[in-house]
C-alpha atoms as a PDB file:
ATOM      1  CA  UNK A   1      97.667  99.667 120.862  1.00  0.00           C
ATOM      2  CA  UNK A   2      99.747  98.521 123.441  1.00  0.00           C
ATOM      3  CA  UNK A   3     101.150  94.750 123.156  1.00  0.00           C
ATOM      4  CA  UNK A   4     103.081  93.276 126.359  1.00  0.00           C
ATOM      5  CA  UNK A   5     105.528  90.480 125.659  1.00  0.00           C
ATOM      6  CA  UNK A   6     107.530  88.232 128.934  1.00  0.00           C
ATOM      7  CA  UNK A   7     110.666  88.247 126.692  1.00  0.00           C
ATOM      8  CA  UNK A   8     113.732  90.343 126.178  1.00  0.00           C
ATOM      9  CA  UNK A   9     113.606  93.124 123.588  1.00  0.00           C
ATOM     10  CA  UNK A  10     116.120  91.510 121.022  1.00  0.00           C
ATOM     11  CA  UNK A  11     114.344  88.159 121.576  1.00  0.00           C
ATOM     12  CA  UNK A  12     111.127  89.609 120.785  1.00  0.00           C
ATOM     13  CA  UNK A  13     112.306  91.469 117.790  1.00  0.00           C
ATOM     14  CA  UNK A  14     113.515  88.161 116.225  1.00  0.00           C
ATOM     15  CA  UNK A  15     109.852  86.363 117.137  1.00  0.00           C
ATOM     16  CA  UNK A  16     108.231  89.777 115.524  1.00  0.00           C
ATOM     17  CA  UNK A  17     110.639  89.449 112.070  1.00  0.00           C
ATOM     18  CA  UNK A  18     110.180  85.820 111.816  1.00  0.00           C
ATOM     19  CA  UNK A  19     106.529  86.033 112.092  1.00  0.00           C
ATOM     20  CA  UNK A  20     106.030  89.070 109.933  1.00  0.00           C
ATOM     21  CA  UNK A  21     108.251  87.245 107.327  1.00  0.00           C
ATOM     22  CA  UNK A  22     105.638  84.351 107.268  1.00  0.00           C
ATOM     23  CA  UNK A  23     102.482  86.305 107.453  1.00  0.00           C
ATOM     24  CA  UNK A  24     103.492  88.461 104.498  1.00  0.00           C
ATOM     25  CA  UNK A  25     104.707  91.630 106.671  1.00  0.00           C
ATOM     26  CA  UNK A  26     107.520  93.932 106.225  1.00  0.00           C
ATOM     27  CA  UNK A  27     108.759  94.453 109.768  1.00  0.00           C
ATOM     28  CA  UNK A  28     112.048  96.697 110.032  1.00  0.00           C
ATOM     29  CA  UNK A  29     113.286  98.277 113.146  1.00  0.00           C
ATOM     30  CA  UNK A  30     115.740 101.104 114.242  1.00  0.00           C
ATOM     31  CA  UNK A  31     116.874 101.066 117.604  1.00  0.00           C
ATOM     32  CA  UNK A  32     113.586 100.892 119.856  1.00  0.00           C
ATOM     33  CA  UNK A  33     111.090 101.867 116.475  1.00  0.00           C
ATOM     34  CA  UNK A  34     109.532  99.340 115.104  1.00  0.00           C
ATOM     35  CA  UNK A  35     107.664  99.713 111.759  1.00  0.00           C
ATOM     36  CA  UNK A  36     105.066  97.055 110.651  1.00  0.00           C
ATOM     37  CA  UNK A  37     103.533  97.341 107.066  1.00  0.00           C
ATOM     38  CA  UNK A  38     101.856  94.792 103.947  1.00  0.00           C
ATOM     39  CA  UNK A  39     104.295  93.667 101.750  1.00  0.00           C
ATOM     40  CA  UNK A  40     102.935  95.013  98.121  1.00  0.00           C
ATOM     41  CA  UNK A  41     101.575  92.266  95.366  1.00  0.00           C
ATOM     42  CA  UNK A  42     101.472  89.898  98.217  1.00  0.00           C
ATOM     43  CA  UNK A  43      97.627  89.612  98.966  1.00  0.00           C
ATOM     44  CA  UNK A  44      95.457  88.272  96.797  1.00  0.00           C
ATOM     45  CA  UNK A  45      91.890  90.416  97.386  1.00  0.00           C
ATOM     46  CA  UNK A  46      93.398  93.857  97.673  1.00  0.00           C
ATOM     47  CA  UNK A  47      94.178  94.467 101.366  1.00  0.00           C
ATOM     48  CA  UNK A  48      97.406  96.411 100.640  1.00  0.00           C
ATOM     49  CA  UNK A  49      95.388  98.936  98.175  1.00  0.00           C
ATOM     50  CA  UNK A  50      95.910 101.619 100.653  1.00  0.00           C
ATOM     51  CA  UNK A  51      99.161 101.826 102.523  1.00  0.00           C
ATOM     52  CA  UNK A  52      98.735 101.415 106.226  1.00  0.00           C
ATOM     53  CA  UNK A  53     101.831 100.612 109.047  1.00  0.00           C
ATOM     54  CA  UNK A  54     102.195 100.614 112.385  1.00  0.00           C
ATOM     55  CA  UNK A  55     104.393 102.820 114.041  1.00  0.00           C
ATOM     56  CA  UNK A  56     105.372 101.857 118.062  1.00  0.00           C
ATOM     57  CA  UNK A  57     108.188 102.285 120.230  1.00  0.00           C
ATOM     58  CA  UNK A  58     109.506  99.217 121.921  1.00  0.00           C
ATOM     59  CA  UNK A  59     110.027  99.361 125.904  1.00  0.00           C
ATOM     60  CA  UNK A  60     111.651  97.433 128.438  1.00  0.00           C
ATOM     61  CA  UNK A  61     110.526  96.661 131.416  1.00  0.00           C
ATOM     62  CA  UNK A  62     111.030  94.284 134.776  1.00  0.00           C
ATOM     63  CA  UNK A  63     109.240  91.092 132.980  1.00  0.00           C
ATOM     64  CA  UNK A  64     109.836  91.378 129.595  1.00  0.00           C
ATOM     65  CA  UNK A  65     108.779  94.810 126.865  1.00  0.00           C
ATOM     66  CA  UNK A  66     106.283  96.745 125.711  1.00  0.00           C
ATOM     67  CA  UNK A  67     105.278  97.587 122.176  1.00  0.00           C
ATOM     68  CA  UNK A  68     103.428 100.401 122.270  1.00  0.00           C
ATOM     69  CA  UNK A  69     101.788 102.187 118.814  1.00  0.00           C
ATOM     70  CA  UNK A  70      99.448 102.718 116.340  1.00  0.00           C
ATOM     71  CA  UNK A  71      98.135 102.193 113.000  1.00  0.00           C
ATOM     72  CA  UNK A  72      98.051 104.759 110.121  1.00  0.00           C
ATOM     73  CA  UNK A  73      98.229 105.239 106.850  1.00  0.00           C
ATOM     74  CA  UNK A  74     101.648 105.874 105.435  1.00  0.00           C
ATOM     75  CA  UNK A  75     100.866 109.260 104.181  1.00  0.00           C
ATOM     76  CA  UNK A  76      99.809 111.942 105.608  1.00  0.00           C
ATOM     77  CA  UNK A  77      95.357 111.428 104.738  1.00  0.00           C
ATOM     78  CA  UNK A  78      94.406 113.860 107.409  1.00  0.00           C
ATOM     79  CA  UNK A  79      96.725 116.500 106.776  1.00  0.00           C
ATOM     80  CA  UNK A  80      95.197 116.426 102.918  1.00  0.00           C
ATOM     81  CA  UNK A  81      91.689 116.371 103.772  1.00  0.00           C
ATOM     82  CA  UNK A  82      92.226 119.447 106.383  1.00  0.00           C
ATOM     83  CA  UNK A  83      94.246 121.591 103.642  1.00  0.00           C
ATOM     84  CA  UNK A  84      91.479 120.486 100.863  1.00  0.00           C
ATOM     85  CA  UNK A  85      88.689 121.438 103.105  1.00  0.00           C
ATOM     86  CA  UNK A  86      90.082 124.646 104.233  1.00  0.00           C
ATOM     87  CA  UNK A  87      90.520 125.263 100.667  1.00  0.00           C
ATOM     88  CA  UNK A  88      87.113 124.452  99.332  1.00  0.00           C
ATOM     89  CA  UNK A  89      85.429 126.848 102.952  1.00  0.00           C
ATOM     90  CA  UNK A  90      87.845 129.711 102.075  1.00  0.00           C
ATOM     91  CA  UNK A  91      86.695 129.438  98.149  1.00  0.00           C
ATOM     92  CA  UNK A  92      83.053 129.007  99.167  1.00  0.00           C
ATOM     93  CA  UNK A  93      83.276 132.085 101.571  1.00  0.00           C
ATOM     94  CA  UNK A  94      84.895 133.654  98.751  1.00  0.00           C
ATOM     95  CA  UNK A  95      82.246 133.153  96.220  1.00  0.00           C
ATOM     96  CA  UNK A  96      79.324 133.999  98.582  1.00  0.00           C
ATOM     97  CA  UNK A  97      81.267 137.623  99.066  1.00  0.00           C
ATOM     98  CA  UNK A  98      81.677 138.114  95.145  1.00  0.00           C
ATOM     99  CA  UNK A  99      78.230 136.409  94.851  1.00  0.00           C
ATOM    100  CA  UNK A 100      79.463 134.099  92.401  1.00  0.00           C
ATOM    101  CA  UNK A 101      76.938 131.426  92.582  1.00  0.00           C
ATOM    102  CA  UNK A 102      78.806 129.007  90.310  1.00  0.00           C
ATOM    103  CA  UNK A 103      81.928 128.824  92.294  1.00  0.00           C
ATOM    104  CA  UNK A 104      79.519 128.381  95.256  1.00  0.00           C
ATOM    105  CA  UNK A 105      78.121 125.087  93.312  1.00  0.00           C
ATOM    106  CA  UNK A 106      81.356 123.987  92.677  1.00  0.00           C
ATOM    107  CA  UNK A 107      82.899 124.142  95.689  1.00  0.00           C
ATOM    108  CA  UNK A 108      79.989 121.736  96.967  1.00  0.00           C
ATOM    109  CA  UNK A 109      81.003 119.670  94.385  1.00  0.00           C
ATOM    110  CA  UNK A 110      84.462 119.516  95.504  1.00  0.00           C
ATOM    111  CA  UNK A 111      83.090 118.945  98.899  1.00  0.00           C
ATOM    112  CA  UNK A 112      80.937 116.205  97.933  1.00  0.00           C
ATOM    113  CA  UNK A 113      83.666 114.642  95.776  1.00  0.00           C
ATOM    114  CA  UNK A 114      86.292 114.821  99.473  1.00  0.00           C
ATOM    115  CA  UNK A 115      83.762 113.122 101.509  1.00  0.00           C
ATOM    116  CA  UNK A 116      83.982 110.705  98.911  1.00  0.00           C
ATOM    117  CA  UNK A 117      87.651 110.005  98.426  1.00  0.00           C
ATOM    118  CA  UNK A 118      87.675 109.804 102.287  1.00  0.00           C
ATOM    119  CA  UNK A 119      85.006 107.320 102.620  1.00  0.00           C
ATOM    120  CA  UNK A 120      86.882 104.740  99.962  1.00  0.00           C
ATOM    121  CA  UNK A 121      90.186 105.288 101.496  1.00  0.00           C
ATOM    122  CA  UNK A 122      88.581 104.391 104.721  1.00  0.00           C
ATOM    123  CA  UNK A 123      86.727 101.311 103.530  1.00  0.00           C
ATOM    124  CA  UNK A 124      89.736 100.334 101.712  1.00  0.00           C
ATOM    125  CA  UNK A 125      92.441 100.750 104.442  1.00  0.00           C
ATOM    126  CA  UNK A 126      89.877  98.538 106.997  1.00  0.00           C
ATOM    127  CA  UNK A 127      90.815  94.962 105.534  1.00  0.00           C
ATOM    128  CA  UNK A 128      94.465  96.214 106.174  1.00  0.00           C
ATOM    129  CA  UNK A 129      94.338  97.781 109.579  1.00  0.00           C
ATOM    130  CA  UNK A 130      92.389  94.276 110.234  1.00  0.00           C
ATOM    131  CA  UNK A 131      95.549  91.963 109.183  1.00  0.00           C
ATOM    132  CA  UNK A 132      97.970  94.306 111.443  1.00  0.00           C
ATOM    133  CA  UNK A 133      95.661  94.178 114.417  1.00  0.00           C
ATOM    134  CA  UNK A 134      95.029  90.091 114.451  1.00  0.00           C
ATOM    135  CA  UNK A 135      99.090  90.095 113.946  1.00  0.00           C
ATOM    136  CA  UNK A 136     100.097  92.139 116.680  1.00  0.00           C
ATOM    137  CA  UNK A 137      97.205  90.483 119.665  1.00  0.00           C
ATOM    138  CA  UNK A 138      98.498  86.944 118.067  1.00  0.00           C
ATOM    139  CA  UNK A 139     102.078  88.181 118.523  1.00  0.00           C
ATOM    140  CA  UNK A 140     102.158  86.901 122.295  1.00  0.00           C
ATOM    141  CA  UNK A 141     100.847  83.742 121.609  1.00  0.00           C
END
């Protein structure tokens, strides 16, 4: 996501606090990082269930800055499901070698139960990744 603003860098880190601050946002920045996330107990139908931010860098440039980033979930989701699917494969390959057919049903199981997590922690982070979105193309405004 890539967000151009006509004003100075410092200006437009003020604008970005002051609206985050209003819309319920915790915006903090380092240097040229900026870091955009919900503020916890804040929202009244759940949307900060799952932890989501956006990470960008902020740019200058001959008219103004550039925010440039993107949305994520504040811990590492992918690197989990890769490990736990790797896992559950190597187990299953495992079990088909030792012809254990129990471990085989359990490991689809497992797998069943992964696609699962994944699927609510998808539908759960969308209401989220929504708010941050309409903030940051409303930012300009």
């Amino acid at each position: 996501m890539v967000i151009h603003c006509k004003k100075e860098p410092k200006e437009f880190i003020r604008i970005l606090k002051w609206k985050a601050e209003k819309k319920h946002l915790c915006a903090e920045t380092a240097g040229d990082k900026v870091v955009l996330s919900l503020i916890s107990g804040k929202f009244a139908r759940g949307e900060d269930a799952v932890p989501v931010i956006f990470q960008g860098k902020l740019k200058s440039c001959d008219d103004g800055c550039i925010l440039s980033g993107r949305i994520s979930c504040r811990f590492y989701l992918y690197f989990m499901e890769i490990m736990a699917a790797l896992l559950i494969v190597s187990r299953f390959v495992w079990s088909v070698l030792q012809g254990e057919k129990s471990n085989m049903f359990l490991c689809g199981i497992a797998a069943i139960l992964l696609l699962i997590v994944v699927a609510v922690v998808q539908v759960k982070s969308k209401p989220a990744k929504t708010i941050l979105k309409e903030f940051l193309t409303n930012l300009t405004d």
